[in-house]
Protein backbone atom coordinates (compact mmCIF):
# COMPACT_ATOMS: atom_id res chain seq x y z
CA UNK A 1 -104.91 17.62 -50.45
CA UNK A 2 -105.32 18.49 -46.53
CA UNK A 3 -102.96 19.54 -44.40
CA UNK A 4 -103.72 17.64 -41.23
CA UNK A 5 -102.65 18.66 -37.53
CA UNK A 6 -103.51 17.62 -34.46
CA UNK A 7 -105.74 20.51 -33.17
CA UNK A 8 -106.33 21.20 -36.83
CA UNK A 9 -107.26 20.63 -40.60
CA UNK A 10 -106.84 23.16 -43.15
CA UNK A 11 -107.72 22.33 -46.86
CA UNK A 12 -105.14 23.39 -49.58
CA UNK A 13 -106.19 23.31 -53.10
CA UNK A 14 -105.49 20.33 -55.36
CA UNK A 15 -105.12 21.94 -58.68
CA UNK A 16 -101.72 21.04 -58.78
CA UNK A 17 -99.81 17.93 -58.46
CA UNK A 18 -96.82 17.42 -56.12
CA UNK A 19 -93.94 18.19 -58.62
CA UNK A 20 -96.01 20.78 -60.03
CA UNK A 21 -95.91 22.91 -56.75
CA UNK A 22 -92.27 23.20 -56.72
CA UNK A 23 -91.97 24.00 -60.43
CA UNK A 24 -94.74 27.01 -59.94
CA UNK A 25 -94.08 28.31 -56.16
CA UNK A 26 -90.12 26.99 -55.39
CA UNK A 27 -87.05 27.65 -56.50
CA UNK A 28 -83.36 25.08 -56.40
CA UNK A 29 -81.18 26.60 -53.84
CA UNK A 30 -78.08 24.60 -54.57
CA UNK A 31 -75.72 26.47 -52.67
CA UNK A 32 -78.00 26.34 -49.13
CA UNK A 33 -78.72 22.88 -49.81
CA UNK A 34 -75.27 21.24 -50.40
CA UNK A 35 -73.99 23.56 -47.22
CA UNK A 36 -76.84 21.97 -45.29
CA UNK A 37 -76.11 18.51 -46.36
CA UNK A 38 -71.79 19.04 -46.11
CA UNK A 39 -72.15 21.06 -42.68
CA UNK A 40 -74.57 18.02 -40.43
CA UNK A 41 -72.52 15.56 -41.84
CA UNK A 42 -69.35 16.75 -40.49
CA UNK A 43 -70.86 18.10 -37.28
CA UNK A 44 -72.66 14.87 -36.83
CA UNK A 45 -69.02 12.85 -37.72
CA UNK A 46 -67.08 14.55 -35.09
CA UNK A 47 -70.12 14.37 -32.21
CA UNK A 48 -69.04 10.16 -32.27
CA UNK A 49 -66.40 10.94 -29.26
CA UNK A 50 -68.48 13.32 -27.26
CA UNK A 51 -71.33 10.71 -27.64
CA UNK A 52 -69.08 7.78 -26.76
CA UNK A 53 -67.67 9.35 -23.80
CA UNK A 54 -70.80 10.42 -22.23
CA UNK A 55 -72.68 7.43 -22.78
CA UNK A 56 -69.50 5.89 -20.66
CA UNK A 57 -69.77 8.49 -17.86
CA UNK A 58 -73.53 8.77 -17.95
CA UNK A 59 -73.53 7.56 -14.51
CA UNK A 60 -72.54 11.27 -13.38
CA UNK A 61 -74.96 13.81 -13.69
CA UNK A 62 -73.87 16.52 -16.07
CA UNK A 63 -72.67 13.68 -18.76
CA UNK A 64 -75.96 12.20 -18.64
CA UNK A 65 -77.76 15.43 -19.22
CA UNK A 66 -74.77 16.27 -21.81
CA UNK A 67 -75.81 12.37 -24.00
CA UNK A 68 -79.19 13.82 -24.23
CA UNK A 69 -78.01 17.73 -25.53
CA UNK A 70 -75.59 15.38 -28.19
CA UNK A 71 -78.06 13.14 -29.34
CA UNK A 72 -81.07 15.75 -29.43
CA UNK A 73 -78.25 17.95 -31.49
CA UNK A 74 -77.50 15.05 -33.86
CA UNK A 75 -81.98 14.61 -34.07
CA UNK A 76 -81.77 18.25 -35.30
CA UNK A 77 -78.96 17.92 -37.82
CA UNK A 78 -80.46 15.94 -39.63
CA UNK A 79 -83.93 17.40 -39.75
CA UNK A 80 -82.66 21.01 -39.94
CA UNK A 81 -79.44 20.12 -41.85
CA UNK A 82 -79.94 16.82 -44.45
CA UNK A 83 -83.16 16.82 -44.45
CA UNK A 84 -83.34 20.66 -44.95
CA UNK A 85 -80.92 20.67 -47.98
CA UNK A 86 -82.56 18.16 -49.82
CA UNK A 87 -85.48 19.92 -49.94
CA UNK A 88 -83.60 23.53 -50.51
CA UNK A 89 -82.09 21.38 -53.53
CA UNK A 90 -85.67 20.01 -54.93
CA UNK A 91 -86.69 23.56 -54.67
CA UNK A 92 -89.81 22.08 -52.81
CA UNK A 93 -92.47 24.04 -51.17
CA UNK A 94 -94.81 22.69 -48.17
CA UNK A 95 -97.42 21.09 -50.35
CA UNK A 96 -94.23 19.32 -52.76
CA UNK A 97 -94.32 16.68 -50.17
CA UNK A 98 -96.53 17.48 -47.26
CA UNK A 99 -95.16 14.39 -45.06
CA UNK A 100 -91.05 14.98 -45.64
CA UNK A 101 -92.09 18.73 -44.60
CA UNK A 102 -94.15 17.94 -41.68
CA UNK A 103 -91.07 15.69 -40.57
CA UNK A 104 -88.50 17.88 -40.70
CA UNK A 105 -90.15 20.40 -39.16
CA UNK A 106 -91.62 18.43 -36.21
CA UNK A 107 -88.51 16.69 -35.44
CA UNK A 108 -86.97 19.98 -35.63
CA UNK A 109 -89.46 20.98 -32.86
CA UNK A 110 -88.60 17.72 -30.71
CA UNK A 111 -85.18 17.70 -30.96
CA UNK A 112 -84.73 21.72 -30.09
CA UNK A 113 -87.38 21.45 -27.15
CA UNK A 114 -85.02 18.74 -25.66
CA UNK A 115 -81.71 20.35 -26.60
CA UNK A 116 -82.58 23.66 -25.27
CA UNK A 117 -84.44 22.36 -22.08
CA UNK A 118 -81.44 20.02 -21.23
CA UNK A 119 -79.29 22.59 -21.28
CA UNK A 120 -81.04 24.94 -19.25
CA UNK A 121 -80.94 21.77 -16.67
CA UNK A 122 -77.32 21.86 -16.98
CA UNK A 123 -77.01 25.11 -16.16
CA UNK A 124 -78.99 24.56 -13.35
CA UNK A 125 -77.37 21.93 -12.11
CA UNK A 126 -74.28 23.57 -12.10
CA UNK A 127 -75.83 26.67 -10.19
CA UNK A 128 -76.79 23.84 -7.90
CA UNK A 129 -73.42 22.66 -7.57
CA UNK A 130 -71.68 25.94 -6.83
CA UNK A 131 -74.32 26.70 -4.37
CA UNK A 132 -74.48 23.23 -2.17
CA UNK A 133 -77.67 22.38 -3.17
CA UNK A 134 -76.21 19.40 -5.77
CA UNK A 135 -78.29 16.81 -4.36
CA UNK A 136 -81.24 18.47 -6.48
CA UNK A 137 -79.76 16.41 -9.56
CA UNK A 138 -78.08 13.40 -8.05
CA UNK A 139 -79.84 10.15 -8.95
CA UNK A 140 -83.43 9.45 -9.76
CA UNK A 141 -84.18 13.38 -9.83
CA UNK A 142 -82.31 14.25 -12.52
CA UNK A 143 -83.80 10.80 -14.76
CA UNK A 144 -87.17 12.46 -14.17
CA UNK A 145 -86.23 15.89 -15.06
CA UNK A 146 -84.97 14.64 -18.23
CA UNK A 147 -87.96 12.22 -18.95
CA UNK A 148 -90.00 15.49 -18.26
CA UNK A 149 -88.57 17.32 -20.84
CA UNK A 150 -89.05 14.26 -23.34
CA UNK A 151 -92.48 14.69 -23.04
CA UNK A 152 -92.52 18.21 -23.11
CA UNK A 153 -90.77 17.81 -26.42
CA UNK A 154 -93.20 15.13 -27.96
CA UNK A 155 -96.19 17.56 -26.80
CA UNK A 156 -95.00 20.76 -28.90
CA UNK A 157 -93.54 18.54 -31.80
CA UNK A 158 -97.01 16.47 -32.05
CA UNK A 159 -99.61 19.44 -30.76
CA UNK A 160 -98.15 22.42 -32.38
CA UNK A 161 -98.13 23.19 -35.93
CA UNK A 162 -94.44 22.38 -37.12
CA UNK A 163 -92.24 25.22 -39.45
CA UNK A 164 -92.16 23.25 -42.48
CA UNK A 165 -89.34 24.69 -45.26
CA UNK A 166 -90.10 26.65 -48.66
CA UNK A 167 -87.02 26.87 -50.84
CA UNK A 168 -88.42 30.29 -52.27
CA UNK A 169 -87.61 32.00 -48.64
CA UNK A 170 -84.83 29.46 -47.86
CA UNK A 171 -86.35 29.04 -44.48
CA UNK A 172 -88.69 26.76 -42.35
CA UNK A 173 -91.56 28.93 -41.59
CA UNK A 174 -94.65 28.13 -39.66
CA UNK A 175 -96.38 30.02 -42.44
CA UNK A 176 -96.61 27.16 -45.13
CA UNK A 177 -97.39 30.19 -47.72
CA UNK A 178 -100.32 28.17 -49.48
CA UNK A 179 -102.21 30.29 -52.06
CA UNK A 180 -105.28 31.67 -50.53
CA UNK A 181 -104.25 31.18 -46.71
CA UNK A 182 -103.04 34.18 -44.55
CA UNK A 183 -100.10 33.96 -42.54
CA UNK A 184 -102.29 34.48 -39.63
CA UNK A 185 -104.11 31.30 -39.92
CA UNK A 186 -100.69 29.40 -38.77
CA UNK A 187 -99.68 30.20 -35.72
CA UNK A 188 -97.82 28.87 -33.36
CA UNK A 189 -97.43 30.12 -29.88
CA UNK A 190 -96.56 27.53 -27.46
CA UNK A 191 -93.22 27.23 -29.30
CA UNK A 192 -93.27 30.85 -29.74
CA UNK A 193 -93.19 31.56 -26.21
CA UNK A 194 -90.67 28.88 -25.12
CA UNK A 195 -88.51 31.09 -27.56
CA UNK A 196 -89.25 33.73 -25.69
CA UNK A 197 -88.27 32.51 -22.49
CA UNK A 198 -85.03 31.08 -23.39
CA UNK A 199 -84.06 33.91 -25.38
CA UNK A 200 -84.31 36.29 -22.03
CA UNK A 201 -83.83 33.12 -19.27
CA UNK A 202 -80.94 31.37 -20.72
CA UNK A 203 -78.85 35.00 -20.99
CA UNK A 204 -79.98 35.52 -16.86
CA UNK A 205 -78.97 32.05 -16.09
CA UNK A 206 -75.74 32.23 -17.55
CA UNK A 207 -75.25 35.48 -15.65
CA UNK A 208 -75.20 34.11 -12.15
CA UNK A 209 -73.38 31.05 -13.04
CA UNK A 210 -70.36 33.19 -14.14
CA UNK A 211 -71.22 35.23 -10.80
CA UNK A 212 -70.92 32.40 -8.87
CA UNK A 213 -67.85 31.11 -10.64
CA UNK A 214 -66.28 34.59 -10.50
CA UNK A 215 -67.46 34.73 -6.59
CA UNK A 216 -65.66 31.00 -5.70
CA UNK A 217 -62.73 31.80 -8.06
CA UNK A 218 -61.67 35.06 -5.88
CA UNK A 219 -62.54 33.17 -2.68
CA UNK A 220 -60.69 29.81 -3.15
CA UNK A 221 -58.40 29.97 -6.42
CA UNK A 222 -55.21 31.41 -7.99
CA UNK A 223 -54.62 34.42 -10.13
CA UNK A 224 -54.12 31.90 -13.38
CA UNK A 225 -57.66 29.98 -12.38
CA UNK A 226 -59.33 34.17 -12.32
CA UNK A 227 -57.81 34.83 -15.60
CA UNK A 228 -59.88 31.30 -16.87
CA UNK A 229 -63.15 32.60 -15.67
CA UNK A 230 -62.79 35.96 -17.56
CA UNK A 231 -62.34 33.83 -20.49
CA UNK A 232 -64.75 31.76 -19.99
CA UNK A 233 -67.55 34.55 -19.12
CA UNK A 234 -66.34 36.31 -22.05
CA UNK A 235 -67.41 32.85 -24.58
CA UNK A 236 -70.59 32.47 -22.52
CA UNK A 237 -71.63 36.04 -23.39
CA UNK A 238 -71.11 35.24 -27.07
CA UNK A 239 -72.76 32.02 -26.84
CA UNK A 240 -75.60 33.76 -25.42
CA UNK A 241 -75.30 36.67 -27.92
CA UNK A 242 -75.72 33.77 -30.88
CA UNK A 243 -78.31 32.21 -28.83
CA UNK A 244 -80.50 35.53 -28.58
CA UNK A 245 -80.31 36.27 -31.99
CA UNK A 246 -81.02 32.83 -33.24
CA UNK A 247 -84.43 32.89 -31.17
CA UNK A 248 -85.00 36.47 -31.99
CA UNK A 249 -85.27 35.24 -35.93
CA UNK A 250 -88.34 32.78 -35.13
CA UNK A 251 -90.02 34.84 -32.33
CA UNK A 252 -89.96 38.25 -34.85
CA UNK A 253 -91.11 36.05 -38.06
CA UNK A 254 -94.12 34.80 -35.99
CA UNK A 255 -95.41 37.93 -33.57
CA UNK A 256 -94.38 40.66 -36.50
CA UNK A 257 -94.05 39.94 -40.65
CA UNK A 258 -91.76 37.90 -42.23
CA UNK A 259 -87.49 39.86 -43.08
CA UNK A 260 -85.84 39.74 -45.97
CA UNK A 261 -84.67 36.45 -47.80
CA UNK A 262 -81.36 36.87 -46.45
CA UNK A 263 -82.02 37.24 -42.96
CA UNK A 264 -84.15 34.21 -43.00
CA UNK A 265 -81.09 32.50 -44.93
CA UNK A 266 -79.49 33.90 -41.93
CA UNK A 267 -81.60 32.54 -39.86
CA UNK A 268 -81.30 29.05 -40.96
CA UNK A 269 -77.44 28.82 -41.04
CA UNK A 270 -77.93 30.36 -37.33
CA UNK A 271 -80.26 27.39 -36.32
CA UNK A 272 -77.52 24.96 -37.71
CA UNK A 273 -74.76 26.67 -36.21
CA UNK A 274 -76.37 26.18 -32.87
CA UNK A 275 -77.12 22.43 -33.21
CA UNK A 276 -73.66 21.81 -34.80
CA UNK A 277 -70.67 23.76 -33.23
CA UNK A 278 -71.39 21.85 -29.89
CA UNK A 279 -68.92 19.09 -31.29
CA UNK A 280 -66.20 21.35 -31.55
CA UNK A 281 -66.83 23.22 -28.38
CA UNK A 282 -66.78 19.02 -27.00
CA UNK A 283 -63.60 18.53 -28.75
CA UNK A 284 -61.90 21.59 -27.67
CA UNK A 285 -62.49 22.35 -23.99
CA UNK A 286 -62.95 18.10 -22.95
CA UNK A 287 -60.36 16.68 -22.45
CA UNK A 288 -61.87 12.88 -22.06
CA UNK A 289 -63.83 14.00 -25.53
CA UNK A 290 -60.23 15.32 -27.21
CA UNK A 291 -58.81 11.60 -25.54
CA UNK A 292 -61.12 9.48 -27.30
CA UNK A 293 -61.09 11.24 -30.83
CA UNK A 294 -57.52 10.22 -30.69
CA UNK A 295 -58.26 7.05 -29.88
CA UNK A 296 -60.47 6.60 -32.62
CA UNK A 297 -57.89 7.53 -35.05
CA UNK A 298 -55.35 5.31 -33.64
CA UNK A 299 -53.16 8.03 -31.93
CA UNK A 300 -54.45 7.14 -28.50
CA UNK A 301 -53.91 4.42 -25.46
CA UNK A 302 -56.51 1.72 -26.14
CA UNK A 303 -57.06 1.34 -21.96
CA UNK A 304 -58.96 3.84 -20.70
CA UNK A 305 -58.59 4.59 -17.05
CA UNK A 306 -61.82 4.74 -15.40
CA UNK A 307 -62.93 7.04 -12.72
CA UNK A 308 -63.02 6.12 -8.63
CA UNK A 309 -65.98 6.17 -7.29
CA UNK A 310 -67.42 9.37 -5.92
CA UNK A 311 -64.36 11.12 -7.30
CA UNK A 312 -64.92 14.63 -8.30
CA UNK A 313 -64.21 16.82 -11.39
CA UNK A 314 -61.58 19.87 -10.40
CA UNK A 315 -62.77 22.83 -10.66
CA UNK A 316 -61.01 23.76 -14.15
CA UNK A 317 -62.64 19.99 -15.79
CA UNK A 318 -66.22 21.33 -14.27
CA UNK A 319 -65.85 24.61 -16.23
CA UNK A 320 -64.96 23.41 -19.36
CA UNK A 321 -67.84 20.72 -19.28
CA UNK A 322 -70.39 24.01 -17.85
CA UNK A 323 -68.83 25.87 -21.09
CA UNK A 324 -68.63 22.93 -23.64
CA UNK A 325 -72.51 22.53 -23.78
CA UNK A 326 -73.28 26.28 -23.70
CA UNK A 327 -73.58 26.25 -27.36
CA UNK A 328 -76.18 23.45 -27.15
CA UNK A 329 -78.52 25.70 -25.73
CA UNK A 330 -78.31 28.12 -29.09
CA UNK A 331 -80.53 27.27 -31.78
């Protein structure tokens, strides 16, 4: 067998067929795998409002960048989370099925690249917005900015080697662990270093967006709005907390050695986390997302009013969307 990459081709020894390599190097992880499975499947379930509702408002800026976070969160589930499990619960190893690893791991690779850039545009674009500088964003700018990071994510997803999972860690590692190769021989720094830079960008970022917030909320707002952005700083400083350590897992497996099992299991469960609590950040801080999850269960006005043009979000609507995608940028 071969393990074929772009840049690459390493040869793996073929002493053992495909069901044989899990028997001899993996192990079933029931428990992982049916949490994986149970855990996208929900998370992908309740992101149907948040998806319908910004696919109907993509016309403004920050829901069209938001449709892209959702979707590229939904890509990841199901690489990261179904896909994920059913391999924890074959007990497979890389070379068990070379092609379902190299697929979960590459889409993995695509669909955080575009989460995780998207979000950083959203930020962005909300610094933008608090600054007078929103015509940045507005229009055909923000469609290529998007586009770019498409292509961004293809490049590192197609040109990179992917992590690939191994049931015996409970992990996707870029270190396939194939008798008789060093962990050395599998690196992957591109994705490495984007890890790098979100782990210490994203955390400035959200810093002067909450100084900007808490600048125009002691300038132009009430005591009750001031007592919103302390809340609201204080979940942003979590998210990023979650974010940082979520990174930190993948940068310190791949520049140091690998942890222990159970801070790789960790590490996993992290990664999901990330891609799936967006939903309920959507359902609990939008109120057009919390609108049409009622409508969908048939609790809900069937009309739905639709928006003048070129009218505005208020100030509290504009936080909650900034806040409800902050976990999207987490892996």
């Amino acid at each position: 067998m071969s393990i074929r990459f772009i840049a690459f081709t390493i040869n793996a020894p073929d002493a053992h067929a495909p069901e044989e390599w899990s028997k001899l190097y993996g192990k079933p992880q029931y428990e992982l795998g049916v949490w994986s499975i149970v855990f996208s499947t929900v998370c992908q379930i309740l992101y149907i409002p948040a998806l319908r509702v910004f696919y109907r408002e993509r016309k403004l800026t920050s829901y069209k960048i938001m449709l892209f976070v959702a979707l590229a969160d939904v890509g990841a589930l199901s690489c990261f989370g179904t896909l994920f499990g059913y391999t924890m619960i074959r007990g497979m190893v890389f070379c068990s099925d070379w092609k379902l690893a190299w697929f979960v791991g590459s889409g993995e690779v695509f669909c955080w690249i575009v989460s995780s850039c998207n979000c950083i545009l959203l930020v962005v674009n909300r610094i933008c917005e608090l600054t007078g500088r929103s015509h940045l964003f507005q229009g055909r700018p923000s469609t290529l900015y998007i586009a770019a990071t498409i292509v961004y994510g293809l490049f590192e997803s197609l040109f990179t080697r992917p992590p690939v999972p191994n049931s015996t860690h409970q992990f996707c590692a870029f270190n396939a662990f194939i008798p008789g190769h060093a962990a050395e021989e599998y690196p992957n720094r591109p994705n490495m270093y984007h890890d790098t830079f979100l782990a210490t960008g994203m955390p400035a970022l959200f810093i002067v967006m909450c100084g900007l917030f808490r600048t125009n909320s002691m300038i132009k707002t009430a005591n009750a709005t001031q007592a919103l952005q302390a809340k609201i700083f204080t979940q942003a400083s979590f998210v990023c907390f979650f974010f940082g350590i979520s990174s930190a897992v993948w940068v310190f497996e791949e520049f140091f050695y690998v942890p222990p099992p159970f801070f790789l299991t960790a590490g996993m469960v992290m990664v999901q986390g990330v891609h799936g609590l967006p939903c309920l950040i959507y359902l609990a801080l939008n109120r057009q997302v919390q609108k049409e999850a009622w409508r969908m269960i048939g609790k809900g006005p069937v009309a739905v009013a639709k928006k003048k043009e070129g009218e505005m979000t208020t100030p509290v609507s504009s936080i909650n969307m900034t806040l409800s995608v902050a976990y999207s940028s987490t892996r």
